[in-house]
C-alpha atoms as a PDB file:
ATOM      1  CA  UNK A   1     100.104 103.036  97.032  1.00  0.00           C
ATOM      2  CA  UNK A   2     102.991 103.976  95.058  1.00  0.00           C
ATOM      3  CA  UNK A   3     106.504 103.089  95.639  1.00  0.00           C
ATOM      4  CA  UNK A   4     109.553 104.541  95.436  1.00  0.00           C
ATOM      5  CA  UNK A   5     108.112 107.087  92.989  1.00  0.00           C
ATOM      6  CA  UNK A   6     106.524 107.065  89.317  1.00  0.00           C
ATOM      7  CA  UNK A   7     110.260 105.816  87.618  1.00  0.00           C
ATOM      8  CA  UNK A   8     110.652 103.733  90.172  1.00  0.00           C
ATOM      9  CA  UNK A   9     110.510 100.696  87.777  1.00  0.00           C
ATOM     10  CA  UNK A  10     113.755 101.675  85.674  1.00  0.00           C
ATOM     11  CA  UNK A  11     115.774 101.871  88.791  1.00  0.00           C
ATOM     12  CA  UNK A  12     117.552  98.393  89.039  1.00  0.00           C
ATOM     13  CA  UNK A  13     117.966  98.371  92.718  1.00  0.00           C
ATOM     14  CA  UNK A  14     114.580  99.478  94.178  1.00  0.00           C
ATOM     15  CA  UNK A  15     113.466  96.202  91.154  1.00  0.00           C
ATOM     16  CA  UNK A  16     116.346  94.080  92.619  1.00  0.00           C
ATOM     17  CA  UNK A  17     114.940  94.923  96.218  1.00  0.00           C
ATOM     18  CA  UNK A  18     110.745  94.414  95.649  1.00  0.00           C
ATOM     19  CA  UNK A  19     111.255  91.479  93.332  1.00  0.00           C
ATOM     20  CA  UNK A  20     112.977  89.795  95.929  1.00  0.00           C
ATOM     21  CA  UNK A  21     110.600  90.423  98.550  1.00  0.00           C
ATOM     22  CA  UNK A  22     107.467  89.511  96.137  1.00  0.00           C
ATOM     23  CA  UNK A  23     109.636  85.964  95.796  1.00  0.00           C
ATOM     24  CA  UNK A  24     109.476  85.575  99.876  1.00  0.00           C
ATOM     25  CA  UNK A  25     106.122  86.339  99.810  1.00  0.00           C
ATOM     26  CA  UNK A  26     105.590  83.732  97.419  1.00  0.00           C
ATOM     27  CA  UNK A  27     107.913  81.461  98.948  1.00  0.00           C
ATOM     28  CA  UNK A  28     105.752  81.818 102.322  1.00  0.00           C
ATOM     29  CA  UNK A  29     102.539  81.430 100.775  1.00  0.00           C
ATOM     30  CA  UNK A  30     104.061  78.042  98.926  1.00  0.00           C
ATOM     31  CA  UNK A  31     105.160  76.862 102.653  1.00  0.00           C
ATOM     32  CA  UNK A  32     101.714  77.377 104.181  1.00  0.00           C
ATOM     33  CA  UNK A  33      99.785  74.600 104.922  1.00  0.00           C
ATOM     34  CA  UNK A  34      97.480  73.584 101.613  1.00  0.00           C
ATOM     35  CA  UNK A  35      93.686  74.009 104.036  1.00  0.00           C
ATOM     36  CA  UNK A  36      94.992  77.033 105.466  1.00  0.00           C
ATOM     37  CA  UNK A  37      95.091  78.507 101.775  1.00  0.00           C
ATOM     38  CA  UNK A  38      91.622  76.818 100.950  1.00  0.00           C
ATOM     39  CA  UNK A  39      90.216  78.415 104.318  1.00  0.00           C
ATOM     40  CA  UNK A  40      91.526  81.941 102.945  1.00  0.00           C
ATOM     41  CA  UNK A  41      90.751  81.597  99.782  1.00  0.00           C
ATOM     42  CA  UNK A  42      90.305  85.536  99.445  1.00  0.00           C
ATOM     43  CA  UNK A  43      94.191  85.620  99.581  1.00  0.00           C
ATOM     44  CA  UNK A  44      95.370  84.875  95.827  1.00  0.00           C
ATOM     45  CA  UNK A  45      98.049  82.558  97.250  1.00  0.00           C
ATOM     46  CA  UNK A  46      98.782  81.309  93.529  1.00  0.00           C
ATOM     47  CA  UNK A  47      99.507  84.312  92.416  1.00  0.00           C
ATOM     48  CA  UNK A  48     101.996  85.019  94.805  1.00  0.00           C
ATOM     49  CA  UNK A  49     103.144  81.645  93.972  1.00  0.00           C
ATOM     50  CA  UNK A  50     103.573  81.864  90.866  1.00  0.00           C
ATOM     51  CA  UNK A  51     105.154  85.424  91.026  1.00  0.00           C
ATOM     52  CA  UNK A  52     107.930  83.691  93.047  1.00  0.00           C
ATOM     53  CA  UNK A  53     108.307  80.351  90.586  1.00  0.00           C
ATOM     54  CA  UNK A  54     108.915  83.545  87.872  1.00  0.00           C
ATOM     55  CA  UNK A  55     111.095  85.269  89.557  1.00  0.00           C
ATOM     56  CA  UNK A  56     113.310  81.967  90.684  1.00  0.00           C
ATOM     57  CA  UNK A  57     112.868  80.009  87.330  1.00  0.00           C
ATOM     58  CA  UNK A  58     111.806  82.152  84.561  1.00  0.00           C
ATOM     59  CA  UNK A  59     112.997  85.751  84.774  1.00  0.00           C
ATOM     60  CA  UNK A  60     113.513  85.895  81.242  1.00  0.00           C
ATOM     61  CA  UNK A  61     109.658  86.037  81.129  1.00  0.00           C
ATOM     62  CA  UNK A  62     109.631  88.898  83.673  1.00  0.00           C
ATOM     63  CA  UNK A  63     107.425  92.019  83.168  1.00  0.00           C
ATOM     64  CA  UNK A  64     108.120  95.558  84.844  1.00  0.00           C
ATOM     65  CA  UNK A  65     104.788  96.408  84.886  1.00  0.00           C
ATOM     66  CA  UNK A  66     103.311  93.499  86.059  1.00  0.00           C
ATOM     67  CA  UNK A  67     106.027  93.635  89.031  1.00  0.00           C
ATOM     68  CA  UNK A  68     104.526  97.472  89.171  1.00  0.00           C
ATOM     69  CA  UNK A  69     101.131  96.165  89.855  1.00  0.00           C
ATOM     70  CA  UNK A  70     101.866  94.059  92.449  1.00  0.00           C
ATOM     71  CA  UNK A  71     104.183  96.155  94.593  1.00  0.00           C
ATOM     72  CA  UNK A  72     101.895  98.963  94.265  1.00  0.00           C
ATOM     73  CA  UNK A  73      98.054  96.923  94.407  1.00  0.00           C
ATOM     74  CA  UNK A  74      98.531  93.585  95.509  1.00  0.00           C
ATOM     75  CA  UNK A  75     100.874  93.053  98.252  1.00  0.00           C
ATOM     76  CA  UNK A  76      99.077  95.905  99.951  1.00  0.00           C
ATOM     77  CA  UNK A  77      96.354  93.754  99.870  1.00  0.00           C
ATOM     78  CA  UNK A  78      97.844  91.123 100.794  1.00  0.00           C
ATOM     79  CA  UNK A  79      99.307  92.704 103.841  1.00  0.00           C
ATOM     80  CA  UNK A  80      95.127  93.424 104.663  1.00  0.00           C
ATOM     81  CA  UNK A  81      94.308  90.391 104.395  1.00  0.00           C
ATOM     82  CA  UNK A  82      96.921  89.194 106.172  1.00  0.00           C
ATOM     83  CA  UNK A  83      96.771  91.789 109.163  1.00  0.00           C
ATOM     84  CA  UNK A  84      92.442  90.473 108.965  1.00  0.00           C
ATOM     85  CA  UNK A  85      93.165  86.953 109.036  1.00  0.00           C
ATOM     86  CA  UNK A  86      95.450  87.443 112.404  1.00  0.00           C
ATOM     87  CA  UNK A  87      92.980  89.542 114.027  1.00  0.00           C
ATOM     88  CA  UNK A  88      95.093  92.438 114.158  1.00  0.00           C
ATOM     89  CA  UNK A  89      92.740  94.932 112.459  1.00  0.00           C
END
């Protein structure tokens, strides 16, 4: 799924905008219980995690194309795996 277009990435407010939702994401997935994570272990809740401890604490380490890859591959599968685990598809 693409987003926002191929230059999407050199426009500062559509980055502003989807690294701030990939740090609530990750924020989420830090405040879920620890055995729900282990019982979903499909979910790469670390990696969402650790996204968001970037994004808080170490921005100057921050790579456009790796936010690229996960607006465009992995919070679409999150949102999957997310809609699977609550039953919903």
């Amino acid at each position: 799924m693409e987003v926002g277009g191929p230059e999407w990435v050199s426009k500062p407010m559509v980055m502003d905008a989807i690294c701030r939702n990939i740090t609530i994401i990750g924020e989420a997935a830090r405040n879920l219980d620890e055995l729900f994570r282990m019982d979903h272990t499909e979910v790469p809740w670390s990696g969402f995690i650790g996204a968001r401890n970037v994004l808080m604490h170490a921005y100057e380490y921050l790579k456009p194309e790796l936010i690229r890859e996960m607006a465009e591959k992995d919070v679409p599968e999150l949102l999957s795996n997310c809609l699977r685990i609550l039953g919903e598809k």
